[in-house]
Protein backbone atom coordinates (compact mmCIF):
# COMPACT_ATOMS: atom_id res chain seq x y z
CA UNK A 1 -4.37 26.26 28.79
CA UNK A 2 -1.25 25.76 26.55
CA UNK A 3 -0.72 22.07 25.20
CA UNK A 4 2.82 21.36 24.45
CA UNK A 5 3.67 18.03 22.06
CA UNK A 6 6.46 15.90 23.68
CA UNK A 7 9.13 17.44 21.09
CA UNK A 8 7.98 20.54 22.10
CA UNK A 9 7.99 20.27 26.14
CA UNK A 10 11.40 17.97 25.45
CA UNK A 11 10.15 14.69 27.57
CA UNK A 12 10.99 12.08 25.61
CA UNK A 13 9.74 8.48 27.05
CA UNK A 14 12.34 6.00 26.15
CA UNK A 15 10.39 3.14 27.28
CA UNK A 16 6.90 3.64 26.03
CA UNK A 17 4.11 1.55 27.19
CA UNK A 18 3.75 -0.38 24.35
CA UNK A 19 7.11 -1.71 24.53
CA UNK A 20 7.05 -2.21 28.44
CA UNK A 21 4.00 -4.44 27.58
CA UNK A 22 5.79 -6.20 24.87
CA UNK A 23 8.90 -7.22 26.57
CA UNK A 24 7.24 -8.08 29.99
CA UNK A 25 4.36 -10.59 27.49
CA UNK A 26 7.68 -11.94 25.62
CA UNK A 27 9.88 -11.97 29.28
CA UNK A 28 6.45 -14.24 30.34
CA UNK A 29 6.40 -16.59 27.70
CA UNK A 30 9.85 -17.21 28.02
CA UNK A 31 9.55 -17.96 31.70
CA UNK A 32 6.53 -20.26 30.90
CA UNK A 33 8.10 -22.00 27.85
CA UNK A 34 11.53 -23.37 30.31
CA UNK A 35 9.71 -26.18 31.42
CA UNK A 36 7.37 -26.81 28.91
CA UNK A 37 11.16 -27.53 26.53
CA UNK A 38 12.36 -29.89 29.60
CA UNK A 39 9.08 -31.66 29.72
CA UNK A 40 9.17 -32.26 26.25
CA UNK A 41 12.79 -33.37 26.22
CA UNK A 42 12.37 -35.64 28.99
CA UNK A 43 9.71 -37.67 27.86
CA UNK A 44 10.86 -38.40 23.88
CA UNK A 45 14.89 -37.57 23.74
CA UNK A 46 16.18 -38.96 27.24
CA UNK A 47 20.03 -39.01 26.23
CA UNK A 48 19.55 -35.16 26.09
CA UNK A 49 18.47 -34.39 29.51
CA UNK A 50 21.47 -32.70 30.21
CA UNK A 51 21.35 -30.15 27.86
CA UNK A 52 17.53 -29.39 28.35
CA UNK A 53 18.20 -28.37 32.20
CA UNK A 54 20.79 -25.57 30.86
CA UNK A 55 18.41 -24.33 28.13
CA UNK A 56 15.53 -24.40 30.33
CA UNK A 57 17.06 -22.88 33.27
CA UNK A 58 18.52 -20.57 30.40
CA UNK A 59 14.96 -19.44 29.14
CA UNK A 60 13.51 -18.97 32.72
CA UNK A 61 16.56 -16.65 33.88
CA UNK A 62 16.28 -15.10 30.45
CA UNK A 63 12.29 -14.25 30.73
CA UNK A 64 12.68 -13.52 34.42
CA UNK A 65 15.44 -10.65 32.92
CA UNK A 66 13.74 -9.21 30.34
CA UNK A 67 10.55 -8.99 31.65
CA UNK A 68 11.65 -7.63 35.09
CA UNK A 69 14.26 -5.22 33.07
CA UNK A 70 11.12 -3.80 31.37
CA UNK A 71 9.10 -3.18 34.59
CA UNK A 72 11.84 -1.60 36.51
CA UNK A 73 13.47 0.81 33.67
CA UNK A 74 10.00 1.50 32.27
CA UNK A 75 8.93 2.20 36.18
CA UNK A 76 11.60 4.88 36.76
CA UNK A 77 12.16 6.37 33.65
CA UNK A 78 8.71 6.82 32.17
CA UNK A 79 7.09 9.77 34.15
CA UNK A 80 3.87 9.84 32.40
CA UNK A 81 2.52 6.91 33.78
CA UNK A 82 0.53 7.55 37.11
CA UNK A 83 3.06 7.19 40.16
CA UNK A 84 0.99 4.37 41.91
CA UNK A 85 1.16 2.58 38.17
CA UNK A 86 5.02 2.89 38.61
CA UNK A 87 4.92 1.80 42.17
CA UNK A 88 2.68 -1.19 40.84
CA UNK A 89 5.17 -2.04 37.71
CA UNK A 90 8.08 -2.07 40.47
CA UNK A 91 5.96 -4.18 42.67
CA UNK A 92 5.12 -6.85 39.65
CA UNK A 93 8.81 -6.94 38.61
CA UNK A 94 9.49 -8.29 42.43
CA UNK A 95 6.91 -11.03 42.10
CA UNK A 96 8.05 -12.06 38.68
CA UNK A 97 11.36 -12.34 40.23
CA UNK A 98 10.55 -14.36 43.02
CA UNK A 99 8.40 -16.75 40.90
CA UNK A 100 11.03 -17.60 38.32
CA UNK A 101 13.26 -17.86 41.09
CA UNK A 102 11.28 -20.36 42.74
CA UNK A 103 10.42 -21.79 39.44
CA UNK A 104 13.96 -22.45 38.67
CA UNK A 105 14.84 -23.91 41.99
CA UNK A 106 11.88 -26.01 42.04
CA UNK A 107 12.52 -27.24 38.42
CA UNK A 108 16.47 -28.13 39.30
CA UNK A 109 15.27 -30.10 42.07
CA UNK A 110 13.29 -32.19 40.22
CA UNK A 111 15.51 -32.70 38.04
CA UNK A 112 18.63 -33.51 39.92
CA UNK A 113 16.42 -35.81 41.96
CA UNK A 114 14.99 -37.95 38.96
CA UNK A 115 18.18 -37.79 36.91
CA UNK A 116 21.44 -37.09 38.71
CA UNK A 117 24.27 -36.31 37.06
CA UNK A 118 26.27 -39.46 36.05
């Protein structure tokens, strides 16, 4: 049984686990950390509502992207993983979507319903 190195068999994984875990952990922290800045900016700097529903929306479309960027690219391009780990990553990436989707829209709700636009 031969074992080749990766230089030496020329796969080269651009999108290594440990960087598909990083940027999906800092994609979730940035989806987490949208409301948690409109929260805080609602209850001690009220003239600055408006600008805390862009950021936050900002941050939460911003996590949602990198983390579900990491899952999908790292799901196609990295072979080495298992195929049913791939199929799972690709499968995660959709649910992240939909939950900062509905994160967002539930957030802007609020929002527009407590404190409409002037």
């Amino acid at each position: 049984m031969k074992s080749e190195s990766k230089e030496e068999s020329g796969e080269h994984t651009v999108f290594s686990t440990e960087l598909i875990v990083g940027a999906v952990l800092v994609g979730i922290v940035l989806i987490l950390f949208g409301p948690l800045v409109l929260i805080w900016v609602e209850l001690y700097y009220l003239r600055a509502i408006e600008g805390s529903r862009m950021l936050a929306a900002t941050l939460i479309s911003l996590g949602g992207m990198v983390s579900c960027g990491a899952l999908i690219v790292g799901g196609i391009i990295n072979k080495s993983i298992d195929k049913f780990v791939r199929l799972g990553m690709l499968v995660a990436a959709a649910l992240i979507m939909l939950v900062a989707a509905m994160l967002l829209a539930v957030e802007m709700t609020l929002v527009f319903h407590y404190f409409p636009f002037d």
